[in-house]
Protein backbone atom coordinates (compact mmCIF):
# COMPACT_ATOMS: atom_id res chain seq x y z
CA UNK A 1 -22.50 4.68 -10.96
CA UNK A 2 -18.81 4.07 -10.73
CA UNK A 3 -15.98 4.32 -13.22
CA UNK A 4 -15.51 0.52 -13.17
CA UNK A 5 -19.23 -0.23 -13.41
CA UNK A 6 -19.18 -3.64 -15.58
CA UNK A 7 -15.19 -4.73 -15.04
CA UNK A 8 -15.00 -7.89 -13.39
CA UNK A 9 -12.13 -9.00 -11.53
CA UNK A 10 -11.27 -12.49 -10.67
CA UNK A 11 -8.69 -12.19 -8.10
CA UNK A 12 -6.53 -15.64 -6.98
CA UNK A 13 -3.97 -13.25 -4.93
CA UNK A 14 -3.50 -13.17 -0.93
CA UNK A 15 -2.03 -11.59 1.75
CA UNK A 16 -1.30 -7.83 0.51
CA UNK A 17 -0.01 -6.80 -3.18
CA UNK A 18 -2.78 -9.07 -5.18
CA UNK A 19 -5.45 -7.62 -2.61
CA UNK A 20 -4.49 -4.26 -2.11
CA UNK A 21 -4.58 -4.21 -6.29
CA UNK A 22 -7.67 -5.20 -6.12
CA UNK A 23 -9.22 -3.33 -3.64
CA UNK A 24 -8.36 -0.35 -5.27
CA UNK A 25 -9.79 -1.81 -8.19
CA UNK A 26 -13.57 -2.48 -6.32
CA UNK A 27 -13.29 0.76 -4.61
CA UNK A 28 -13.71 2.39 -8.34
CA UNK A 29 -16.48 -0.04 -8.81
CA UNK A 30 -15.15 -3.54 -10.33
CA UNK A 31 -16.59 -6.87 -9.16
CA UNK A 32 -14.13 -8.25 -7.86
CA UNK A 33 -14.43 -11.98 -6.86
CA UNK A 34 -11.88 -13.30 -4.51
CA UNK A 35 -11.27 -16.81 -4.50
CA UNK A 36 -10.24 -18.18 -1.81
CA UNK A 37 -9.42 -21.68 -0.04
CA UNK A 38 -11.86 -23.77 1.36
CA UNK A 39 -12.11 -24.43 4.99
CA UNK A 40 -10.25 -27.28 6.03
CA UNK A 41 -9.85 -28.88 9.30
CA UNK A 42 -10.34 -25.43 10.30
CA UNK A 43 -7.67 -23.52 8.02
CA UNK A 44 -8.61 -21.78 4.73
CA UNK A 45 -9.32 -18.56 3.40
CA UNK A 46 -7.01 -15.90 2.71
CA UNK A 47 -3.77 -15.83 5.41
CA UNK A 48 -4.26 -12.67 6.40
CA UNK A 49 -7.46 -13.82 7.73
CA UNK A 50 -5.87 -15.23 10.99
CA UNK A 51 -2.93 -12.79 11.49
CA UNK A 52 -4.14 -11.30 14.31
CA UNK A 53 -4.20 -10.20 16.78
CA UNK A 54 -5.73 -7.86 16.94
CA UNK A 55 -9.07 -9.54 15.64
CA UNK A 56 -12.37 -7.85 15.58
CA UNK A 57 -14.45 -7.78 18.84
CA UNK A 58 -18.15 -8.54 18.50
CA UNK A 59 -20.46 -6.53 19.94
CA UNK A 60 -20.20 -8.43 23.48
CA UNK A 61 -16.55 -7.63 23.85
CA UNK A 62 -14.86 -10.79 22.57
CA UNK A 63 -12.17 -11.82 19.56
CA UNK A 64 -13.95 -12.68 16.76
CA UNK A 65 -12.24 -15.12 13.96
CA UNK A 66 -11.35 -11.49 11.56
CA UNK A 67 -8.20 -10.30 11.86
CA UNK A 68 -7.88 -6.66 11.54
CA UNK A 69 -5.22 -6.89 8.72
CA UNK A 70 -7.33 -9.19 6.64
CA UNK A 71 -10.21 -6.48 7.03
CA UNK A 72 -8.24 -3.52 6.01
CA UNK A 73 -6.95 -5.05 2.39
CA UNK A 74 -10.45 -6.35 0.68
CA UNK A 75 -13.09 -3.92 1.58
CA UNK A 76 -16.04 -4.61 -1.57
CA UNK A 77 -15.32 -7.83 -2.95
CA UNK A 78 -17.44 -10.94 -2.84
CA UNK A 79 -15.23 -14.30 -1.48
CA UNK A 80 -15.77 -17.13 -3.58
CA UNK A 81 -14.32 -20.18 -2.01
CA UNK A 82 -12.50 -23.00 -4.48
CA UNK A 83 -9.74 -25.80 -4.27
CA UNK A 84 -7.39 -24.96 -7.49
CA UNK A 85 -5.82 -28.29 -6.61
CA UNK A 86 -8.57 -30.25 -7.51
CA UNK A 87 -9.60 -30.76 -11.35
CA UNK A 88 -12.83 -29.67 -11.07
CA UNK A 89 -11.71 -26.30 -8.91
CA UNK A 90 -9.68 -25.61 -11.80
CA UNK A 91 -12.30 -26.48 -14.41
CA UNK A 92 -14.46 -23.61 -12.11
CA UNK A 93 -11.71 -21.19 -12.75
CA UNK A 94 -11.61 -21.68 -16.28
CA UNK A 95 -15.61 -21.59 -16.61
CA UNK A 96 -15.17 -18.16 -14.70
CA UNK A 97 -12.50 -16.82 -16.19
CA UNK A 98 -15.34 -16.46 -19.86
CA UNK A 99 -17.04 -13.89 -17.36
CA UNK A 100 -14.43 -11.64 -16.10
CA UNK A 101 -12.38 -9.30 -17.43
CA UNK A 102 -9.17 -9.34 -15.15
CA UNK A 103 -7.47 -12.24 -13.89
CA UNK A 104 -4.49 -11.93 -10.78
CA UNK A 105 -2.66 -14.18 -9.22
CA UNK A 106 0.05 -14.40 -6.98
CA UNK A 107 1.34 -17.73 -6.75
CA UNK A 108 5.15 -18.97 -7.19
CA UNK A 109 6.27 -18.85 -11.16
CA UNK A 110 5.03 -22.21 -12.90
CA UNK A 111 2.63 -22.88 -10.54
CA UNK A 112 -0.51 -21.68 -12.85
CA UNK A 113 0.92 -24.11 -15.49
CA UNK A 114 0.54 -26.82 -13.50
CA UNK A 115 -3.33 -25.89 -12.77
CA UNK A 116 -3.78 -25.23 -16.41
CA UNK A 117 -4.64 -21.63 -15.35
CA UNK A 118 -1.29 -20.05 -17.06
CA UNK A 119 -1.70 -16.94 -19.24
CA UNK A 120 -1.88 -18.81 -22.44
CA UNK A 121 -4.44 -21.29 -21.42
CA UNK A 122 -7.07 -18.73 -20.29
CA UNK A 123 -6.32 -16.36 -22.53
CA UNK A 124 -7.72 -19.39 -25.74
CA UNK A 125 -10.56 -19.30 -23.56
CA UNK A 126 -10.85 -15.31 -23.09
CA UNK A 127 -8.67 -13.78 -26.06
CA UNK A 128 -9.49 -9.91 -24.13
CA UNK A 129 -8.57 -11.76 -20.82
CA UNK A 130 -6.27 -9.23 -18.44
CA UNK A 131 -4.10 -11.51 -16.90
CA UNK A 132 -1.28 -9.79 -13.61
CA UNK A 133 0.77 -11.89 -12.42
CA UNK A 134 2.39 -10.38 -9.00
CA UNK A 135 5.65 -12.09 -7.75
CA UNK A 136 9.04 -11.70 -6.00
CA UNK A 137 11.41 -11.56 -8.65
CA UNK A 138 9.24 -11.79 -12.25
CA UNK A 139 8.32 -14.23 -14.58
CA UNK A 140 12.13 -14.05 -15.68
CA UNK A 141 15.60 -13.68 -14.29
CA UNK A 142 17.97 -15.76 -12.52
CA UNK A 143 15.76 -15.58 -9.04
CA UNK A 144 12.10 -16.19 -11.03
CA UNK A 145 11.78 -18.91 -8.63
CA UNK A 146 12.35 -17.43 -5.38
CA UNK A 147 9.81 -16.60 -2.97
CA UNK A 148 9.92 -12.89 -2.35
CA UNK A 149 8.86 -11.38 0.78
CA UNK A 150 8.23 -7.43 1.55
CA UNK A 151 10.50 -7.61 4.54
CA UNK A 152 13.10 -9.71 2.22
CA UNK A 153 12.70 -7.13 -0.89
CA UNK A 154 13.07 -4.42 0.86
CA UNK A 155 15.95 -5.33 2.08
CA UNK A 156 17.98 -6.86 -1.46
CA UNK A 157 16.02 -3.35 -3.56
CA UNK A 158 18.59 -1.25 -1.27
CA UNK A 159 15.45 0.65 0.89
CA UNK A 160 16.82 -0.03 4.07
CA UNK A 161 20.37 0.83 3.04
CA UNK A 162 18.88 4.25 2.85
CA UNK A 163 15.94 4.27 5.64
CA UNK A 164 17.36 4.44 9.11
CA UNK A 165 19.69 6.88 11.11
CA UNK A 166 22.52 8.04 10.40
CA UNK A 167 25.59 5.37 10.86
CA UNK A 168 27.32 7.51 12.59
CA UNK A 169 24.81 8.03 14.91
CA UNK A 170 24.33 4.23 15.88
CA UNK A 171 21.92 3.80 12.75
CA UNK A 172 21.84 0.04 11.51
CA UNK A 173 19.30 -1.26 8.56
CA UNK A 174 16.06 -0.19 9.30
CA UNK A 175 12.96 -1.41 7.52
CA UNK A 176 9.64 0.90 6.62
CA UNK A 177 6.93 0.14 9.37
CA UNK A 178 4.42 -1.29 6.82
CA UNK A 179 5.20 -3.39 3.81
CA UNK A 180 5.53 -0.50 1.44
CA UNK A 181 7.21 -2.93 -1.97
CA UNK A 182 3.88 -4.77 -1.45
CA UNK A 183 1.71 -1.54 -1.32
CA UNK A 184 3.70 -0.06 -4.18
CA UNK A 185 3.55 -3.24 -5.91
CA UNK A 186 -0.22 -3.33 -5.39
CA UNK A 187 -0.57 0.42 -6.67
CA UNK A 188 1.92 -0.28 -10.20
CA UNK A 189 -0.22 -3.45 -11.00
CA UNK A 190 -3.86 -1.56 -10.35
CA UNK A 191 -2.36 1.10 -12.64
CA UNK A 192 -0.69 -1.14 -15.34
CA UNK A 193 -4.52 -3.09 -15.25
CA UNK A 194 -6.40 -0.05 -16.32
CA UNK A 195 -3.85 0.39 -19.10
CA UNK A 196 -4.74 -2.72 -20.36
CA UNK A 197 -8.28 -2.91 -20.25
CA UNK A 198 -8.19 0.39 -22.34
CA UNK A 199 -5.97 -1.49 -25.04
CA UNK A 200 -8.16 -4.43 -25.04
CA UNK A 201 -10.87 -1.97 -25.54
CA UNK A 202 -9.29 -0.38 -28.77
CA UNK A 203 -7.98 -3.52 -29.91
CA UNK A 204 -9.89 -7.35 -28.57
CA UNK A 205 -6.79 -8.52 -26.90
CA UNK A 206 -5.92 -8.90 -23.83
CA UNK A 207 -2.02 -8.95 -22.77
CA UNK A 208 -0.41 -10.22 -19.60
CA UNK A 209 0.99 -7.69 -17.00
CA UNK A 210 4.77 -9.12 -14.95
CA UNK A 211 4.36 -7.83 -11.72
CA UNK A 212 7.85 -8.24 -9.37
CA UNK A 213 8.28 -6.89 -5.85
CA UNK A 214 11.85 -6.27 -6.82
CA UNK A 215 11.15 -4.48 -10.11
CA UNK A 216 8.93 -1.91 -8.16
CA UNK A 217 11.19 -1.51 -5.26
CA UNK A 218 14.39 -0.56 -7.07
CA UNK A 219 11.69 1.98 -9.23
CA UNK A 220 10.74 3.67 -5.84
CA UNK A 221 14.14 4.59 -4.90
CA UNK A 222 12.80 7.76 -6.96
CA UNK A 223 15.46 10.35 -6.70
CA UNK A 224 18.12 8.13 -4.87
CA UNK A 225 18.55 5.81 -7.28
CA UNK A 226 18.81 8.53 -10.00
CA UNK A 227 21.44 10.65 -7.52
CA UNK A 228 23.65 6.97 -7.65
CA UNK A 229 23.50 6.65 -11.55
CA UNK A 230 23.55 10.39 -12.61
CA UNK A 231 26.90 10.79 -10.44
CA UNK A 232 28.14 7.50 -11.55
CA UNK A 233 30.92 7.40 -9.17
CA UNK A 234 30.04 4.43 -7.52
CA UNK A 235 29.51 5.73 -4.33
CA UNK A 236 26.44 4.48 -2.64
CA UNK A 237 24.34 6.97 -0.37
CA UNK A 238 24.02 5.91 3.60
CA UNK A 239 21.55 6.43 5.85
CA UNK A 240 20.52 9.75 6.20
CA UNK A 241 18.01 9.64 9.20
CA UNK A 242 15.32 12.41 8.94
CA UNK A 243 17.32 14.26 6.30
CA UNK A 244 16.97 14.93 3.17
CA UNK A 245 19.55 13.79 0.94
CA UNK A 246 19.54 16.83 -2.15
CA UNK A 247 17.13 19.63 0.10
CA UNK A 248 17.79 21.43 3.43
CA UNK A 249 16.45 22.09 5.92
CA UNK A 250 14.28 19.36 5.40
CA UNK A 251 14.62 16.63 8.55
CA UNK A 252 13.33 16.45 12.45
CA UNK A 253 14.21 18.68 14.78
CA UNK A 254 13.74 19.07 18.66
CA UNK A 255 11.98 21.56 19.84
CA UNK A 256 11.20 22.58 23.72
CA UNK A 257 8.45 20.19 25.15
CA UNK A 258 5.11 21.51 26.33
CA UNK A 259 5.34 22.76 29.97
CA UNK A 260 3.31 20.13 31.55
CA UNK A 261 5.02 17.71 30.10
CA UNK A 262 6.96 14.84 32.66
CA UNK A 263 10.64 15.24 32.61
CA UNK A 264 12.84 14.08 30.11
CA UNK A 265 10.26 14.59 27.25
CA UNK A 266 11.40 15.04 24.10
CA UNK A 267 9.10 16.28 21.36
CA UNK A 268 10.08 17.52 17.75
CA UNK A 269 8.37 18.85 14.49
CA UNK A 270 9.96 18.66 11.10
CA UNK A 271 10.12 21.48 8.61
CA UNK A 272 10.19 20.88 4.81
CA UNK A 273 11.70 23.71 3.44
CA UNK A 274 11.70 23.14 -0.20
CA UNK A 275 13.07 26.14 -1.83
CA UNK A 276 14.67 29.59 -1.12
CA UNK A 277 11.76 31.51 -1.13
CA UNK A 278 10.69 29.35 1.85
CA UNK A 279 13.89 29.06 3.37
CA UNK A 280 13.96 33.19 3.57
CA UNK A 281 10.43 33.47 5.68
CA UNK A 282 11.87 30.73 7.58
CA UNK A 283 15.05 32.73 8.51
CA UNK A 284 12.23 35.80 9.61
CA UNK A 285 9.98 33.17 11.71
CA UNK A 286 13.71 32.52 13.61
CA UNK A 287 14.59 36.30 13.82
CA UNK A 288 17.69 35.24 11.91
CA UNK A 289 16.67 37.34 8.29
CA UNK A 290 20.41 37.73 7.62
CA UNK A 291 20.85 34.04 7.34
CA UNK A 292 19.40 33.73 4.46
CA UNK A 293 21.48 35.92 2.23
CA UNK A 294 24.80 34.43 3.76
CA UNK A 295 26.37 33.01 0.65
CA UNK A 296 26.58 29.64 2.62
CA UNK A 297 22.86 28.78 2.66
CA UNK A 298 21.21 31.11 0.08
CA UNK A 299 20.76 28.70 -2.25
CA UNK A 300 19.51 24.97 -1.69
CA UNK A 301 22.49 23.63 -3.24
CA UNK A 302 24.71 25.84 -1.02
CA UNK A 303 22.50 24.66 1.97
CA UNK A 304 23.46 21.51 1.13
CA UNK A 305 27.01 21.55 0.88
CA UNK A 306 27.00 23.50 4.06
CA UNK A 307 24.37 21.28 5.92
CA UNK A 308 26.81 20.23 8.74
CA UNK A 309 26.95 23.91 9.62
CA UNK A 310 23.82 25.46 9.46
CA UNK A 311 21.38 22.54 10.91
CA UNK A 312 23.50 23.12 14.49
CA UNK A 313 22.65 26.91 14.47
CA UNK A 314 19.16 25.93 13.24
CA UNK A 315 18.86 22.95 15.83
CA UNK A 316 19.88 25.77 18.86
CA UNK A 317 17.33 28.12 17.97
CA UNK A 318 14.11 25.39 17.37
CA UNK A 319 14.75 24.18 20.82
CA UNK A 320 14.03 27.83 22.41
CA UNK A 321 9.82 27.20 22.08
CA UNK A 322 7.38 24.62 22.03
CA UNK A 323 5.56 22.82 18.92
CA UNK A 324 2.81 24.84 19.85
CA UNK A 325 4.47 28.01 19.65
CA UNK A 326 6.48 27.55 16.57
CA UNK A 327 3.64 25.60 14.36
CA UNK A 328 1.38 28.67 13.88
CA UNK A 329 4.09 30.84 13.13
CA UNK A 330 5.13 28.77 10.49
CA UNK A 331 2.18 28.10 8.99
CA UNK A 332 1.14 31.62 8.93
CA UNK A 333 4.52 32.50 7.35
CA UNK A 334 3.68 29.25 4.41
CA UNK A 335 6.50 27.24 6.04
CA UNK A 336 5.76 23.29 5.39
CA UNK A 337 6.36 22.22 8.58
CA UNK A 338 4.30 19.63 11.07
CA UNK A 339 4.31 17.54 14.26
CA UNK A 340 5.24 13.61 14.57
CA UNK A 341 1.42 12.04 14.89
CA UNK A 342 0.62 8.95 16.46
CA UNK A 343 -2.19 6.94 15.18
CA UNK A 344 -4.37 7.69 17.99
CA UNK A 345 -3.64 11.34 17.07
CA UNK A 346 -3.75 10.75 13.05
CA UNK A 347 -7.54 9.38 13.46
CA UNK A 348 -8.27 12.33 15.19
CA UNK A 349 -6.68 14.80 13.63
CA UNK A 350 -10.17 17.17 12.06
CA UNK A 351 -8.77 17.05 8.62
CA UNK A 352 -8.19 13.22 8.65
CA UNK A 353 -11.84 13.12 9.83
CA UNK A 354 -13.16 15.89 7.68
CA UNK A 355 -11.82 13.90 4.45
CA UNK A 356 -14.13 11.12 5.62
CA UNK A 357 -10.39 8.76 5.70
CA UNK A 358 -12.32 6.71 9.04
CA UNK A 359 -14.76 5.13 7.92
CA UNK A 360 -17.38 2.82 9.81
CA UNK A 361 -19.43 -0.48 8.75
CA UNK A 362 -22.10 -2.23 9.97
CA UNK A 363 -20.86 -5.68 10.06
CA UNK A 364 -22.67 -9.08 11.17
CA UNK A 365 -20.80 -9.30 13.42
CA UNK A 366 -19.91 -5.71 15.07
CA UNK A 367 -22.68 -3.51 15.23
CA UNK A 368 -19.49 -0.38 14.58
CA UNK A 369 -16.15 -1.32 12.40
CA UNK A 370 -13.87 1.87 12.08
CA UNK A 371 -11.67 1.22 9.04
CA UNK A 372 -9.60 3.25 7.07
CA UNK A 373 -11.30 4.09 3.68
CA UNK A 374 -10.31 4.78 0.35
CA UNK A 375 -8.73 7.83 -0.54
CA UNK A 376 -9.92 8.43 -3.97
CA UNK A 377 -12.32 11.23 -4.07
CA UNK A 378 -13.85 11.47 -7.60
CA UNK A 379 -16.69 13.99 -8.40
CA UNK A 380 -18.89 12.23 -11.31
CA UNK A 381 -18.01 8.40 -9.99
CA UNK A 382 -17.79 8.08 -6.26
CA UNK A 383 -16.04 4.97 -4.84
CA UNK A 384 -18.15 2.07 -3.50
CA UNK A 385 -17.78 1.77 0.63
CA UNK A 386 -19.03 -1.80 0.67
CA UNK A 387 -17.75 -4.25 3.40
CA UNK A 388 -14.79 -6.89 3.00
CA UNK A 389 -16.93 -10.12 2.84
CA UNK A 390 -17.68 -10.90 6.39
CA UNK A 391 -17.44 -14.88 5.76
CA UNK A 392 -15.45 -17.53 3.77
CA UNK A 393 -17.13 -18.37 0.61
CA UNK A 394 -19.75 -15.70 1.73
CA UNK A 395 -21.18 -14.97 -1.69
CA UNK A 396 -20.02 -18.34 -3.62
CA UNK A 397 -23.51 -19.92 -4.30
CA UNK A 398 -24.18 -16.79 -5.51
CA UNK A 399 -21.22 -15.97 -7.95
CA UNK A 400 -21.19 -19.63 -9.63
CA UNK A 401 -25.51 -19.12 -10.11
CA UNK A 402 -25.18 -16.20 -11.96
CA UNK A 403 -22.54 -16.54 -13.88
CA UNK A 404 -22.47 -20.02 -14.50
CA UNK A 405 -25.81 -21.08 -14.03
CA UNK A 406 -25.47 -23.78 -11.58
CA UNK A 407 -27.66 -25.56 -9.76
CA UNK A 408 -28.69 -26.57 -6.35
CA UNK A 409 -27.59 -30.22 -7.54
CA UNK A 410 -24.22 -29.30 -8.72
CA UNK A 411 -23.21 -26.92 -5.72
CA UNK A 412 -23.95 -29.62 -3.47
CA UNK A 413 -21.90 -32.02 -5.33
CA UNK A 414 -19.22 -29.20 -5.96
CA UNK A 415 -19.58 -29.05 -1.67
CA UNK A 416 -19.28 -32.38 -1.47
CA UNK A 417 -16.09 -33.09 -2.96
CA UNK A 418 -14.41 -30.09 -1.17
CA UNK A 419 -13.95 -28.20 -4.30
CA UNK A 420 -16.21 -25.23 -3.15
């Protein structure tokens, strides 16, 4: 059993923040039925479906049509193919939507109106009807109509003001290597979902949930946005590289490369020191005790005021031994501190593996797909580890039978027309 056992989720998003909602929303046991284009003249489907590569190999070797990024946002859900452009694709919405619990969409604002698949229109149909909308900007506001793009939002929410080195150091705008509004976006609308099923639980009604890219993205600057408004001087913070703008130390720094490395290597750790109980066995690990009752740096705030003069003398003495040497020692002395992974080295590393985080499937069409799996880990409801559905419209015969009761005569005329 899961904890979602008996939710159903009719999902009209693409690409990332609709699907990565939802797949956290199957992992914990929903149905979740994506709906997706028909082929046509050999396009359809989800996007991310074809941005590749790289694509999945098939057991002989060679590219298969599944993109790798399409695989890794809809693990267990069934694809349900449908054409809401057509009257009777939007008629099978509506006949669906009287089975499911959740509806989500991420299409430009007013575009749902048109279809006659708007919040109020299903909602007549399904008064306890969960309907997310996920877009740019919102439902409101002077830019409700733009398009909004991670890469874009990122940029106007004021992340890659702050993400990047220092300016002074030749630092420039500097975007997060995956499209973390969209993620975050995903993760507020899963959450704000499961609110509202348990009010349409206590009360009948459903309620519709405003998701923007925008909205989430100025919420995540987290402690840098409250740092601008609590001062209130007006002074925006910069880029602060691997720093920490309110602790310290906590940043990069180089330390000695291994001794077979080639010349010129450069390798580094980062320590997290989060308080000044930490910072004093971190003084003793150095052989610098005395450091940390200088009335400079015995306090975080004093270690930040006075960051420009302790990281040098810090900096000199991490560069004496190797990551090797240093790592133990600061872990035995309960030091946060770690190395730089790779991804070759983070799907290696023996707790990444022991947590079960890689994953492999059986797929038709790869005897062994690795993926990354969920990282819930519940004790009484396990999460489901089913595949993302292999093919387009895999399991739509199958969806519309049982829920609609339609028959072999009506699929094939639904086929014919190009609505399914």
């Amino acid at each position: 059993m899961n904890s979602l056992d008996g939710v159903r989720v009719l999902d009209l998003s693409r690409v990332l923040a609709g699907p990565w909602c939802t797949q956290t929303l199957a992992d914990l046991g929903a149905d979740v039925i994506k709906v997706e284009r028909p082929l046509v003249n050999g396009s359809g489907g989800d996007d991310t479906r074809s941005w590749g590569p790289p694509f999945l190999k098939d057991d002989a070797g060679h590219d298969t049509a599944e993109a790798a990024y399409y695989l890794g946002a809809n693990r267990n859900k069934r694809s349900l193919t449908c054409d809401i452009a057509q009257a009777a694709g939007q008629q099978l919405i509506r006949d669906l939507v009287q089975h499911c619990d959740v509806f989500i969409e991420n299409f430009k604002v007013g575009d749902m109106a048109r279809y006659g698949l708007d919040y109020p229109a299903l909602q007549a149909l399904n008064p306890r009807l969960v309907y997310c909308s996920i877009t740019g900007f919102g439902q409101t506001g002077p830019y409700h109509q733009r398009a909004g793009y991670d890469y874009a939002i990122q940029a106007m929410g004021g992340l890659m003001s702050v993400t990047g080195e220092r300016d002074d150091l030749g630092g420039g705008p500097q975007k997060v290597g995956v499209a973390v509004a969209d993620l975050f976006t995903g993760m507020y609308a899963s959450v704000a979902i499961l609110a509202a099923l348990r009010h349409a639980e206590k009360t009948g009604t459903g309620q519709h949930i405003d998701m923007a890219l925008l909205d989430t993205q100025v919420a995540m600057l987290a402690n840098l946005g409250a740092n601008y408004l609590v001062k209130g001087d007006g002074v925006a913070p910069g880029r602060a590289g691997n720093a920490h703008a309110n602790i310290v130390p906590y940043q990069v720094f180089e330390v000695q490369p291994p001794p077979d490395a080639a010349p010129g290597t450069r390798d580094h750790l980062i320590v997290a020191v989060g308080n000044d109980g930490q910072f004093v066995r971190f003084c003793a690990v150095l052989g610098i005790p005395e450091l940390a009752t200088n009335p400079l740096f015995a306090k975080n705030q004093d270690r930040v005021r006075h960051r420009s003069t302790l990281v040098p003398i810090l900096e000199t003495l991490l560069r004496s031994r190797t990551k090797a040497e240093w790592l133990p020692l600061l872990e035995q002395a309960t030091v946060p501190a770690g190395p730089i992974n790779s991804l070759a080295e983070v799907f290696a590393d023996p707790q990444v593996l022991a947590r079960g985080m890689v994953d492999e499937w059986a797929h038709p069409l790869c005897a062994r797909l690795p993926l990354v799996a969920s990282p819930i880990h519940m004790s009484a409801t396990p999460v489901r580890r089913d595949l993302p559905p292999p093919l387009l419209g895999q399991h739509t015969d199958a969806v519309l039978r049982d829920l609609l009761h339609t028959t072999d005569d009506q699929l094939a005329a639904l086929r014919n027309s190009g609505t399914i």
